[in-house]
Protein backbone atom coordinates (compact mmCIF):
# COMPACT_ATOMS: atom_id res chain seq x y z
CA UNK A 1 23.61 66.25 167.76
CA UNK A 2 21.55 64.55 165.34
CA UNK A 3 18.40 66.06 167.29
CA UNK A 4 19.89 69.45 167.08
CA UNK A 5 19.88 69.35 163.27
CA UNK A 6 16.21 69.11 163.38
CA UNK A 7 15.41 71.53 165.65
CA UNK A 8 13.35 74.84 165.15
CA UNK A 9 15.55 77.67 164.32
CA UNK A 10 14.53 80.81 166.32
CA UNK A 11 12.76 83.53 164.69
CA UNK A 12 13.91 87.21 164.99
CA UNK A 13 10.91 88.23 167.37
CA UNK A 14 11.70 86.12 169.99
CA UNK A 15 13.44 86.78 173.14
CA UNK A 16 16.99 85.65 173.80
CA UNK A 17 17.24 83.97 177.00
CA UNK A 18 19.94 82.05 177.51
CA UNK A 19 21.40 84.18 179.91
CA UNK A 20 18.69 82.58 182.15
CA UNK A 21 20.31 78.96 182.21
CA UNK A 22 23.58 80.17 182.57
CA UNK A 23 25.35 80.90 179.43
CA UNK A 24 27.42 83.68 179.86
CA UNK A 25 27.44 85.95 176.33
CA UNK A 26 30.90 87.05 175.13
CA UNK A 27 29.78 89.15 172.67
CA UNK A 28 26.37 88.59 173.08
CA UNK A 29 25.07 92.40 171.41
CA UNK A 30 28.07 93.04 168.89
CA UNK A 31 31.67 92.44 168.48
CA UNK A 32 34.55 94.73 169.28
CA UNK A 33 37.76 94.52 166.86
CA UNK A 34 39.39 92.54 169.99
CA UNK A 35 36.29 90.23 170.08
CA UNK A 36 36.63 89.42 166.35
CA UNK A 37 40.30 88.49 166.00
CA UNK A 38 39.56 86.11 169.78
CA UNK A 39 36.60 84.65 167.50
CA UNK A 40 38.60 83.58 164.99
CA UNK A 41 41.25 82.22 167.29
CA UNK A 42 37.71 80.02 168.88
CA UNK A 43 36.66 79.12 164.86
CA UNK A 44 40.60 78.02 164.21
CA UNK A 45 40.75 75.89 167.75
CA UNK A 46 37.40 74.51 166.69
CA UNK A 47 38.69 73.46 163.27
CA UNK A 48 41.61 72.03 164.48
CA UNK A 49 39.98 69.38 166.46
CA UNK A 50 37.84 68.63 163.58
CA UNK A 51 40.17 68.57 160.75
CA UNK A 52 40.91 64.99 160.55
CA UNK A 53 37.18 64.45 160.37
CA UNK A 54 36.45 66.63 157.50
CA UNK A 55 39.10 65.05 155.48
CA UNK A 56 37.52 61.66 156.51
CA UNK A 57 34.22 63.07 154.65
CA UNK A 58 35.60 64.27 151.84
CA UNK A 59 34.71 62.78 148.84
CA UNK A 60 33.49 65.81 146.40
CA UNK A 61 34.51 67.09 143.91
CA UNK A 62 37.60 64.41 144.22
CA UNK A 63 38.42 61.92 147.67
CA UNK A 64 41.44 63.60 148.43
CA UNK A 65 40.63 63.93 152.23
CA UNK A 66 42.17 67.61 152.30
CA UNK A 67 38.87 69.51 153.00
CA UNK A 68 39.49 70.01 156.33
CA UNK A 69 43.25 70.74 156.34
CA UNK A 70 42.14 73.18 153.33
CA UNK A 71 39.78 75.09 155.89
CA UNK A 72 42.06 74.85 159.12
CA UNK A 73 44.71 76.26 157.00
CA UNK A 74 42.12 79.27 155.20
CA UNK A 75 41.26 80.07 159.50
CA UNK A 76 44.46 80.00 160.80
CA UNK A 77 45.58 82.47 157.97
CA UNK A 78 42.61 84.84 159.02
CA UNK A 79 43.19 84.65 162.64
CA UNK A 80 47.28 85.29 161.74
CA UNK A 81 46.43 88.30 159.91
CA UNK A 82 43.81 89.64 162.16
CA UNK A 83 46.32 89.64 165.08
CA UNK A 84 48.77 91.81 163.06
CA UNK A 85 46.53 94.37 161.77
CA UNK A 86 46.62 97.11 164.82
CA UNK A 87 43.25 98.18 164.41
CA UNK A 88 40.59 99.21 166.65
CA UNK A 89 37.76 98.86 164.31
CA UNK A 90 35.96 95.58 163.51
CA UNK A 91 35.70 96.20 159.80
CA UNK A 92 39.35 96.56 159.45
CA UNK A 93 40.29 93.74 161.19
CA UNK A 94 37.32 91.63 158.85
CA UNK A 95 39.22 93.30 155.73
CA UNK A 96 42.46 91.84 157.31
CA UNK A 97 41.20 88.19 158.26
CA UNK A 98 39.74 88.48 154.36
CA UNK A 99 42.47 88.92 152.55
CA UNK A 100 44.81 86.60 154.89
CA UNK A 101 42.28 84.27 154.24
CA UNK A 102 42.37 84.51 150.64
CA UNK A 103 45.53 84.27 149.41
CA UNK A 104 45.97 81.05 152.42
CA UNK A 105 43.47 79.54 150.76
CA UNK A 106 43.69 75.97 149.20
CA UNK A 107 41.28 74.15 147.25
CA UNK A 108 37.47 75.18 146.39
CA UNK A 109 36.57 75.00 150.07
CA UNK A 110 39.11 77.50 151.26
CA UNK A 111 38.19 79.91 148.19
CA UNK A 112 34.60 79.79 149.30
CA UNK A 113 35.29 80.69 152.82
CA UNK A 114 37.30 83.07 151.94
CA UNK A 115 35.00 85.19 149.87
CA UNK A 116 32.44 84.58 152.88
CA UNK A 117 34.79 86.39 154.94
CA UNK A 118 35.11 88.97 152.19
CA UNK A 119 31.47 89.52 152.04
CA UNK A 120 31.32 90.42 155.75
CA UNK A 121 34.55 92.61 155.41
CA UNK A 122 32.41 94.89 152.64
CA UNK A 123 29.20 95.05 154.73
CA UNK A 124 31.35 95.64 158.08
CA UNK A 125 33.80 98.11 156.17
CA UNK A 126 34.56 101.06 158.77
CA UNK A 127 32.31 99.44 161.88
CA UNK A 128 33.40 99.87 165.06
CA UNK A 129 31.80 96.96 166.02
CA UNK A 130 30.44 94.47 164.49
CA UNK A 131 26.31 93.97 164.69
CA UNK A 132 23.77 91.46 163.75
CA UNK A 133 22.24 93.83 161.18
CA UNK A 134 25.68 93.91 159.45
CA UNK A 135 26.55 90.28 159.72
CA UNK A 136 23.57 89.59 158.04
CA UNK A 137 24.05 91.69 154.87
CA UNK A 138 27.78 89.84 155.14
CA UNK A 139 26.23 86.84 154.75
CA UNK A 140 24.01 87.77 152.20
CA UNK A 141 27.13 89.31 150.51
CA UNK A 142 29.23 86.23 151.08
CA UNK A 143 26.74 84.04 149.09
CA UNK A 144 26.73 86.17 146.37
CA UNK A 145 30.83 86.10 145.82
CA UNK A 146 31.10 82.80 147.01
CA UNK A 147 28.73 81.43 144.01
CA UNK A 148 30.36 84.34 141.78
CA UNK A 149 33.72 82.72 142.23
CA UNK A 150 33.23 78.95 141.34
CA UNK A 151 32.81 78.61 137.09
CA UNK A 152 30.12 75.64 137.87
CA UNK A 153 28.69 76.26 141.21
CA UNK A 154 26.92 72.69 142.68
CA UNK A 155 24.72 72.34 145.10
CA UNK A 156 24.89 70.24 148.46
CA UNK A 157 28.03 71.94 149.12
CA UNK A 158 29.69 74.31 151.53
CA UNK A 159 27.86 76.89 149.14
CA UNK A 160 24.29 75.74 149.72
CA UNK A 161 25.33 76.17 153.58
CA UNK A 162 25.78 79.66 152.67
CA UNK A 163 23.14 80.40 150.63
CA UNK A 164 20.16 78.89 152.80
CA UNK A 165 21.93 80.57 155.94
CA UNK A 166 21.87 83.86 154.12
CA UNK A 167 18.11 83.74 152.59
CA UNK A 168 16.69 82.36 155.70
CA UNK A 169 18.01 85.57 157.70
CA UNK A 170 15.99 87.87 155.99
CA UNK A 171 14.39 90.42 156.65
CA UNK A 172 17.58 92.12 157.93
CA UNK A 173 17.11 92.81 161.98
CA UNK A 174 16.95 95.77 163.36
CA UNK A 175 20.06 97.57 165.02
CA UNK A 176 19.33 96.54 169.02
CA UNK A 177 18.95 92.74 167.28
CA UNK A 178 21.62 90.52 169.67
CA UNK A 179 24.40 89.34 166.95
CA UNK A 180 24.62 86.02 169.57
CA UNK A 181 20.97 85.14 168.17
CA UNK A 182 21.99 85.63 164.47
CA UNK A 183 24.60 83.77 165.37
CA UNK A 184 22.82 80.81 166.90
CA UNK A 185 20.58 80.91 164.07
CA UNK A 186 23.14 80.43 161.79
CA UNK A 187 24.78 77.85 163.71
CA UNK A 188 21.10 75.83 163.66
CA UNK A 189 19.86 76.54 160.11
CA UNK A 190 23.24 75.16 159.07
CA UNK A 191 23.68 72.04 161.03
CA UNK A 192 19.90 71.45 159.18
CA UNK A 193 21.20 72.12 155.88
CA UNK A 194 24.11 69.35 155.91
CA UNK A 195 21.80 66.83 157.64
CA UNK A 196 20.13 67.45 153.76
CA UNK A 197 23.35 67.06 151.44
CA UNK A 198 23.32 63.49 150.85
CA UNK A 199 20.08 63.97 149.18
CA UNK A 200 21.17 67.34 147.16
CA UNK A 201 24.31 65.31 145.64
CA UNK A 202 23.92 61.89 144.38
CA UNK A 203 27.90 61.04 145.40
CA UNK A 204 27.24 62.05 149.20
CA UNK A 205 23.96 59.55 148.95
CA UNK A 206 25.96 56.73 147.53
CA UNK A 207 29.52 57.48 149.77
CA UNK A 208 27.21 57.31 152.89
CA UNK A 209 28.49 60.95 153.70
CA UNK A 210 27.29 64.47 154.27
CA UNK A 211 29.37 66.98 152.99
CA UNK A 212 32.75 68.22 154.16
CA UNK A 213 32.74 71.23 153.37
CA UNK A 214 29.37 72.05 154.20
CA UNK A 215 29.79 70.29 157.62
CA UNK A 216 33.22 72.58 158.12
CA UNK A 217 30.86 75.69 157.44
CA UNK A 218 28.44 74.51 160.32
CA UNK A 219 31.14 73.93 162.34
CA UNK A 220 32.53 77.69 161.64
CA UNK A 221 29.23 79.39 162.79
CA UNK A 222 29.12 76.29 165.63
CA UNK A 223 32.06 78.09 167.31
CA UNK A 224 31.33 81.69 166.18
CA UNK A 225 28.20 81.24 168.23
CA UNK A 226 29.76 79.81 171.12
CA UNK A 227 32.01 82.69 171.12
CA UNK A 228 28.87 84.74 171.46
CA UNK A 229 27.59 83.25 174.07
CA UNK A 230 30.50 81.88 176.08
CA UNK A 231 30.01 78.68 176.10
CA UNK A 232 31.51 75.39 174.28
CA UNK A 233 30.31 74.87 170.75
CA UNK A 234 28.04 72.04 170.57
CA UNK A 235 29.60 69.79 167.70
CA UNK A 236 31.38 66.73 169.08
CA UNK A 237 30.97 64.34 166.21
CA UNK A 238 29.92 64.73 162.68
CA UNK A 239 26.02 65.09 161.97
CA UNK A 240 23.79 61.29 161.07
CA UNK A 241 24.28 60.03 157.60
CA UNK A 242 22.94 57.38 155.44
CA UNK A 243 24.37 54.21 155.30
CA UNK A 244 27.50 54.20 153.25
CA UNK A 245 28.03 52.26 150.03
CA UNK A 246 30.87 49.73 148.95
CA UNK A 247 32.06 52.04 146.11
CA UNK A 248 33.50 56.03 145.63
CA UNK A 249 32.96 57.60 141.72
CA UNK A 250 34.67 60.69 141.34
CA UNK A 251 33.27 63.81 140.13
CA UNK A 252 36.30 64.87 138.99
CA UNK A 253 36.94 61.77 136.88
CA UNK A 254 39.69 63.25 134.10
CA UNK A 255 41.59 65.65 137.05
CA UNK A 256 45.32 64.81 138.12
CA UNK A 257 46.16 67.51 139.69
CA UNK A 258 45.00 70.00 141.87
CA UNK A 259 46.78 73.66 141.05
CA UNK A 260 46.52 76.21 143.07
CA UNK A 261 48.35 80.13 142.16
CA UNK A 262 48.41 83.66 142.37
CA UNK A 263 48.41 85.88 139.43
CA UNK A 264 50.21 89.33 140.45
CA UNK A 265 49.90 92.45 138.31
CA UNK A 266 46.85 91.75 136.15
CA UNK A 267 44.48 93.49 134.58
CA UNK A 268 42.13 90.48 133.85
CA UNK A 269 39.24 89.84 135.09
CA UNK A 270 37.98 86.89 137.83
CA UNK A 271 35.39 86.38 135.12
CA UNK A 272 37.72 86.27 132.70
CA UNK A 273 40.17 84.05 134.18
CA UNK A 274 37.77 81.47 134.81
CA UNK A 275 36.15 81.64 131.25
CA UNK A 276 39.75 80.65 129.91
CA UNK A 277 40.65 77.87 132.27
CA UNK A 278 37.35 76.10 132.59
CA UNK A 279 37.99 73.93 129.36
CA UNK A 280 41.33 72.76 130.85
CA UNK A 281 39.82 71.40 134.60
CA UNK A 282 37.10 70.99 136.69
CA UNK A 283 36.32 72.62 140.10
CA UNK A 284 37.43 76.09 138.67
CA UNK A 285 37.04 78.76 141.31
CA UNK A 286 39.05 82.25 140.68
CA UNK A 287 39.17 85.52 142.76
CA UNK A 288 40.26 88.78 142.06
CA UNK A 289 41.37 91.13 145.19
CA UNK A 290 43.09 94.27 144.10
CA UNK A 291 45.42 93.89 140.92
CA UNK A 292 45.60 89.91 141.75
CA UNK A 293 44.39 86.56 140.77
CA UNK A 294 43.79 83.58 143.47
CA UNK A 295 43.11 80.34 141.13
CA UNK A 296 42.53 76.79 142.26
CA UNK A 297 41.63 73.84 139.55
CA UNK A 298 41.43 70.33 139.21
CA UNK A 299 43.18 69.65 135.93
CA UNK A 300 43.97 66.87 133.97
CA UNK A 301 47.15 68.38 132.09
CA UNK A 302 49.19 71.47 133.36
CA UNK A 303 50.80 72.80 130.30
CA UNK A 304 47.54 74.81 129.20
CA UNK A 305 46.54 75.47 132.31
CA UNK A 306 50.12 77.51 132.85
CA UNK A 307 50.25 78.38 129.71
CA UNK A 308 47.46 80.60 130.48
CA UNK A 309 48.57 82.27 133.34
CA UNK A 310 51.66 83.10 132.35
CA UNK A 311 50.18 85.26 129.96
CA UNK A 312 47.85 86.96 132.85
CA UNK A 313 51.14 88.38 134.27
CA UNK A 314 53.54 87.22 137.43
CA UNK A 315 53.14 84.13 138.91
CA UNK A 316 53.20 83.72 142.83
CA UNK A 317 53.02 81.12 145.27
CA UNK A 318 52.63 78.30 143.13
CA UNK A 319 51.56 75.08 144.44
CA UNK A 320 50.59 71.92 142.23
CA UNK A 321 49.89 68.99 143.93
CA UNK A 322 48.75 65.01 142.62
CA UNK A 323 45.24 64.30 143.44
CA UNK A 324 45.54 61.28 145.91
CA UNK A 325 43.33 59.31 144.25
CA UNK A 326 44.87 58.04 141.85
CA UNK A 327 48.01 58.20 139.86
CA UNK A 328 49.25 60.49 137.93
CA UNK A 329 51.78 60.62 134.32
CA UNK A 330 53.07 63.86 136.25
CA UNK A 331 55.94 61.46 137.68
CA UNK A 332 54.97 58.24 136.16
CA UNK A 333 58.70 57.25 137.83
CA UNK A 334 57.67 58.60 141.31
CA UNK A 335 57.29 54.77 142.64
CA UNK A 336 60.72 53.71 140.37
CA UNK A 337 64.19 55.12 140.58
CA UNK A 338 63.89 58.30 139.44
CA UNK A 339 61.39 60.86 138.29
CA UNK A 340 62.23 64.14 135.29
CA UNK A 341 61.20 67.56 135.47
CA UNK A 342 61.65 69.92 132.28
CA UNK A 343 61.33 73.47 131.76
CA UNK A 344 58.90 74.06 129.18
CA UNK A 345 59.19 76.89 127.25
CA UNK A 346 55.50 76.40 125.23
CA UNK A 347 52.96 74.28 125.23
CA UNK A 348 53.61 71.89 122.39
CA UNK A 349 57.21 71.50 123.92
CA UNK A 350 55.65 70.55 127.20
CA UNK A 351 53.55 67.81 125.32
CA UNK A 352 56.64 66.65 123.78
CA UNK A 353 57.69 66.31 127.18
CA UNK A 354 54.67 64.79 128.80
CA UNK A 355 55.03 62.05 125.87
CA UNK A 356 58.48 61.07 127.15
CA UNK A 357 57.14 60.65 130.90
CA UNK A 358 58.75 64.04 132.00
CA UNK A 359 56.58 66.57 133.94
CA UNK A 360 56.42 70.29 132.12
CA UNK A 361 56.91 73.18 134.46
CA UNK A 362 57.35 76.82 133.42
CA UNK A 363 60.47 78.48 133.95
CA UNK A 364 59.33 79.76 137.61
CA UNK A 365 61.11 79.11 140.54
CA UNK A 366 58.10 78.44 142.80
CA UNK A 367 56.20 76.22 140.53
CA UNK A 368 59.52 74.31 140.07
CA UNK A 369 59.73 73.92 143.82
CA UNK A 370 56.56 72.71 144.39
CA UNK A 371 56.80 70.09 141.85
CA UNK A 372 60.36 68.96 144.04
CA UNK A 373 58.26 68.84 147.50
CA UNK A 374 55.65 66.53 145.89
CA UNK A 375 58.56 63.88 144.37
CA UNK A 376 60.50 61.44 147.34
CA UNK A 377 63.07 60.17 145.37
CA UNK A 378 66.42 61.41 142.93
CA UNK A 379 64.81 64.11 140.14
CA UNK A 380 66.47 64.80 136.66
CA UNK A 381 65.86 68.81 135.85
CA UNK A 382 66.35 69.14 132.25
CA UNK A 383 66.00 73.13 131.05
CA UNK A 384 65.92 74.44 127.66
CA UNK A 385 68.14 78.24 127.63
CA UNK A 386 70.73 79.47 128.89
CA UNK A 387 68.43 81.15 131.04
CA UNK A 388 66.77 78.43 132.65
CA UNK A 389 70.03 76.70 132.88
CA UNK A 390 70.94 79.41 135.47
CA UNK A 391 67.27 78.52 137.06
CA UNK A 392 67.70 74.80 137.01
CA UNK A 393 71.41 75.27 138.19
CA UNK A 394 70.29 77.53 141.50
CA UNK A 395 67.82 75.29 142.37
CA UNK A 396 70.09 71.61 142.23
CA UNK A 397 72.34 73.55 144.06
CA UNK A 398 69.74 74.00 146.93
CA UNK A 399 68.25 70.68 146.63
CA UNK A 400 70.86 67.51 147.00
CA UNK A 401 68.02 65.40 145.20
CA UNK A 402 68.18 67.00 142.00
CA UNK A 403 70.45 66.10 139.43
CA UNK A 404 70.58 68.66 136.36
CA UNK A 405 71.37 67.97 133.04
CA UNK A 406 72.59 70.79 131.14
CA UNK A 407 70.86 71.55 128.20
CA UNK A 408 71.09 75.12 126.58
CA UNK A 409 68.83 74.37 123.59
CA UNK A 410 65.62 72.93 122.95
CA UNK A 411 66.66 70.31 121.00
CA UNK A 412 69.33 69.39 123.73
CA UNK A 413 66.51 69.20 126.57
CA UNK A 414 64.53 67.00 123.74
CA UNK A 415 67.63 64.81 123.12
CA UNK A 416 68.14 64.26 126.50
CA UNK A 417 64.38 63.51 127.62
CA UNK A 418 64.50 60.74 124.83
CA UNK A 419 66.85 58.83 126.63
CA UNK A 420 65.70 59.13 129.44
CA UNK A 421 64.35 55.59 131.62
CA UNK A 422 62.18 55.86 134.68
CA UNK A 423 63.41 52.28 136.10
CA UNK A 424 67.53 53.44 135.60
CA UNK A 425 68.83 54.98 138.92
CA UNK A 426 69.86 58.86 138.74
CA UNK A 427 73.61 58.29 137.67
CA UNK A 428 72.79 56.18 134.74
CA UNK A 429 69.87 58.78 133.23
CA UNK A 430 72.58 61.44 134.05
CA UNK A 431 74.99 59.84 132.12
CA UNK A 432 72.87 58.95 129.27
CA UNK A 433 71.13 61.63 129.13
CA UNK A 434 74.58 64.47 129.54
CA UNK A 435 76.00 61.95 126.46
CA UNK A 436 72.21 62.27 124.37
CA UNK A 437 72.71 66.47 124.66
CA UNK A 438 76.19 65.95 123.85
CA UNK A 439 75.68 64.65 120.32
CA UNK A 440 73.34 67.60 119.37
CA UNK A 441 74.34 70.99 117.28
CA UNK A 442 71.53 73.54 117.36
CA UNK A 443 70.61 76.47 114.84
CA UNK A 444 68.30 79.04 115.92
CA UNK A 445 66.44 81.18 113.27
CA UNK A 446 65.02 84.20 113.67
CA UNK A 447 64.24 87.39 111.43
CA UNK A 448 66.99 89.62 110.81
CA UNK A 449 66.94 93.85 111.69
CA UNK A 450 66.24 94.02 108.10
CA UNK A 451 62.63 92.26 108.55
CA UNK A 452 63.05 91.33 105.54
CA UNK A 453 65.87 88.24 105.95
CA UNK A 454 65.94 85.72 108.48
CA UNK A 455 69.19 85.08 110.21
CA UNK A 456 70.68 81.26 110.84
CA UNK A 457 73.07 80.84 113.75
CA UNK A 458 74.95 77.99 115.10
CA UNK A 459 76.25 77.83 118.80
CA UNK A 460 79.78 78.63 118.01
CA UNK A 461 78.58 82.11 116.81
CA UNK A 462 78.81 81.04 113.38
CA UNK A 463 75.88 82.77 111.16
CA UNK A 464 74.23 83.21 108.00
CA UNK A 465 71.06 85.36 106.31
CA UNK A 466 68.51 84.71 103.78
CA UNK A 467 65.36 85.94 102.39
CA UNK A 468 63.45 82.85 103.41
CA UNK A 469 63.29 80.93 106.48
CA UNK A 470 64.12 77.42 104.53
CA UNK A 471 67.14 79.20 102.89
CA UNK A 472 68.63 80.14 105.54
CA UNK A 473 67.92 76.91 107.43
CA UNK A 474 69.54 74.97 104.29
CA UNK A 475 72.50 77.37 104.15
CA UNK A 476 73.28 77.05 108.23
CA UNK A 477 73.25 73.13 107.47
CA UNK A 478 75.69 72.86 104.39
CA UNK A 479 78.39 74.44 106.64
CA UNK A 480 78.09 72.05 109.36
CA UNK A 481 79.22 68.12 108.45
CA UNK A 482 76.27 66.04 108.08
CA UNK A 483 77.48 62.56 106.46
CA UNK A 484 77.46 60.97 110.05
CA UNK A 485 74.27 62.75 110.68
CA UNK A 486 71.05 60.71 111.32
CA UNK A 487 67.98 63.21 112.61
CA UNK A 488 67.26 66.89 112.35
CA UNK A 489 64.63 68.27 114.49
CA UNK A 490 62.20 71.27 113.24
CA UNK A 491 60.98 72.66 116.17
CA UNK A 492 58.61 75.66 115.46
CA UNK A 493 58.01 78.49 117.66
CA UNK A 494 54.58 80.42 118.45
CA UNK A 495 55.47 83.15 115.49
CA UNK A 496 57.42 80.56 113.58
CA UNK A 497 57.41 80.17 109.81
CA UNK A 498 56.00 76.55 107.89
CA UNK A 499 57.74 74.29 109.40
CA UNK A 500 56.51 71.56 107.34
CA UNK A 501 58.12 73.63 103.95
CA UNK A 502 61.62 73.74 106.43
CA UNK A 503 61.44 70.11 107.28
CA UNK A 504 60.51 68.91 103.12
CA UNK A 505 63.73 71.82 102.47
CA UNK A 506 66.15 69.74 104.57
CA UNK A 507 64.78 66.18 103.19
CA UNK A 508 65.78 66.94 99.87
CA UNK A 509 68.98 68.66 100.45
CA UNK A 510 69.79 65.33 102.76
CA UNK A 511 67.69 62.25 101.63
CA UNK A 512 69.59 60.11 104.24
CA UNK A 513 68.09 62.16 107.20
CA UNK A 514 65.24 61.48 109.28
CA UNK A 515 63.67 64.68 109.39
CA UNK A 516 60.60 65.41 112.57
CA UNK A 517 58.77 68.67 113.03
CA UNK A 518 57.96 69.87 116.31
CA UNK A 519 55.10 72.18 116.98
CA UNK A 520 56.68 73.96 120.07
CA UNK A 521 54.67 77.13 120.21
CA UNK A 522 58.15 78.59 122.23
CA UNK A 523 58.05 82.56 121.77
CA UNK A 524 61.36 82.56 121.16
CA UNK A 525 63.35 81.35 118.87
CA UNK A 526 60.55 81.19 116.33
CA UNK A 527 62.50 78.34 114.63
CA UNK A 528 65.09 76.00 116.01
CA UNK A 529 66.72 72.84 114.18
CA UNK A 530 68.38 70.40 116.09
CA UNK A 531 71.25 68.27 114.53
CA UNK A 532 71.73 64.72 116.16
């Protein structure tokens, strides 16, 4: 194959021939809508065969040998949604495969094809067939949202596939142009292309590697073109590669985990979106198709990152996984006896968490699930409301591994996480962590109707009002019984008051206290005091 990498790529004025040595053409002129959906059936069988390979190669950004799971999975989707749509048109069943593609799609390299399946959906929109002319302005298309929708675009990738395929087309053929020699074309300017990766990205070079994702690209228009021409694709083994080295860096050096979303009902912007997550990851690559948001990033912490996207509207299909390569604080306890989840409800609440060894997860059901599927072993779900104590209580009761510890507060889901021990089995964090909770009274402050007075009330329903947040913090405590007190927690919310002036309040009312402050950036309460 390595010969075919280096051979010349045909130019548009020659003759196609092949029908001479026997190749029969399936679609040799254009494709039919029937001829498109049996394509990507070919590109998905292709893949298939290949996938363990790809993930063999992968070792950019991160070596987490999921590139070619990430494209089988992208294809299949596209093939799965192309069969449904009833449609007699090409272009409709492209928009189909598109957007089944898209919102399938895992990880950089399924983003990427996506949008390259996007791009010839636009050019091929209303065809009745699909022609060399238009796959060629979908390929020129597909470059240009591909590179649109990664925040750092590097070359050597799946995306320089793309891009040299596209400019190296041009000019546009006419319209009698066969789409089996575009096709072919394709197939051979790309197998040249990843032959050249190692030397367009230092980590291929030194890995002894070409690219996956740029070698799952080839393969794509590999069986595309043997579609066309109804024949088998040519790729049996991966392309010739330099000599591997002892030693893997990763590109992705800070990442731990790889997150992958949907944002539903947004108005932002792709460009937006990405402008706000790139300082919390790497590999940031974000997609807007009607009034949703497909995001994939490598991050190092989640609680900004889904901090975030909360605020970008509904969250959907959630998935966030540990990169492989190494290990993660997520479950620090995933290799011990038992691992803690927590629902945080802001993001200086979920690095409270985090500091404990407990993995912050907003109060989603999906995003909570995922999390479960990644652990093996017994997990303590600690929530923070009475609302996600409904959450947390649907989901142990569909999952015999989780164990849930009541908390109704924030400072019961803090007292509980600060008892908690990785190396104890289930039962005995359970039980220390039910008896932590146990031993806390909380006060919740808030502003009054009359904006004027903020109102202090206790869990029993007990309640008073002052003009000042401290006052009515001090006031709430003098009724309760504090002799055999030993800590009060100030835990202050996104619109909170100085919690500082609340916590120096409470140490001079009660010298013997140890009084902490708690940036929890919660929206609601604004201010919470826990009594242990």
């Amino acid at each position: 194959m390595a010969r075919r990498c280096r051979r010349r790529t045909a130019s548009w004025s020659e003759a196609y021939h092949l029908t001479m040595t026997g190749e029969r053409r399936a679609a040799g002129q254009s494709c039919s809508a029937a001829q498109v959906r049996a394509s990507l059936r070919a590109i998905t069988r292709h893949l298939e065969r290949h996938a363990q390979e790809l993930n063999t190669l992968n070792v950019f950004p991160v070596a987490d040998a999921d590139t070619g799971t990430n494209l089988t999975r992208t294809v299949r989707a596209a093939a799965e949604a192309a069969a449904r749509r009833p449609a007699t048109r090409a272009g409709d069943i492209l928009e189909a495969a598109a957007e089944g593609a898209l919102f399938a799609s895992y990880g950089n390299s399924g983003i990427i094809l996506a949008q390259a399946l996007r791009g010839l959906a636009e050019a091929a929109q209303g065809a009745e067939r699909l022609t060399a002319p238009l796959l060629v302005r979908g390929l020129q298309r597909a470059a240009e949202l591909a590179y649109q929708a990664v925040a750092h675009p590097v070359e050597g990738t799946m995306l320089t596939v793309l891009r040299v395929v596209s400019e190296r087309l041009e000019p546009v053929p006419g319209e009698n142009a066969s789409l089996a020699t575009v096709l072919v074309t394709c197939r051979d300017i790309a197998f040249d292309t990843v032959a050249h990766t190692p030397a367009m990205l230092p980590m291929l070079q030194h890995a002894g590697v070409v690219d996956a994702g740029a070698w799952g690209l080839a393969l794509i228009f590999d069986a595309a073109s043997a579609y066309a021409l109804g024949v088998a694709p040519l790729a049996k083994r991966r392309p010739a590669s330099p000599s591997p080295r002892p030693t893997i860096e990763s590109f992705d050096d800070e990442a731990s985990f790889c997150v992958n979303l949907i944002v539903v009902d947004t108005p932002v912007s792709a460009a937006e979106c990405r402008r706000l997550l790139t300082p919390f990851g790497t590999s940031v690559a974000v997609v807007r198709f009607g009034d949703r948001l497909k995001v994939h990033l490598h991050a190092k912490e989640l609680k900004h990152v889904l901090h975030t996207v909360q605020a970008f509207g509904h969250l959907a299909d959630v998935h966030l996984e540990p990169l492989a390569r190494e290990p993660v604080r997520r479950a620090a306890a995933i290799s011990r006896g038992s691992a803690v989840l927590a629902i945080s409800l802001g993001p200086g609440l979920a690095t409270a968490i985090q500091r404990v060894g407990g993995m912050p997860l907003p109060a989603h059901a999906p995003a909570l699930q995922a999390a479960l599927a990644e652990l093996r072993q017994s997990v303590l779900l600690v929530p923070a409301s009475e609302e996600t104590l409904a959450l947390a209580r649907d989901i142990a009761e569909e999952n015999e591994r989780v164990v849930l510890v009541p908390a109704r507060t924030i400072p019961e889901q803090l007292a509980a996480l600060s008892v908690f021990e990785a190396s104890r089995d289930p039962a005995e964090n359970e039980e220390s962590m039910r008896e932590a909770l146990a031993r806390v009274t909380t006060v919740e402050v808030c502003r009054a109707e009359a904006e004027e007075t903020w109102l202090a009330r206790a869990r029993d329903g007990t309640h008073v009002t002052a003009d000042a947040p401290e006052a009515a913090v001090l006031a709430a405590l003098a009724r309760l019984d504090l002799d055999q007190a030993e800590r009060v927690t100030v835990v202050v919310g996104e619109d909170g008051p100085d919690g500082e002036r609340v916590a120096s309040a409470v140490r001079a009312g009660w010298p013997h206290l140890r009084v902490d402050t708690v940036d929890g950036g919660q929206g609601f309460p604004p201010l919470v005091i826990g009594v242990e």
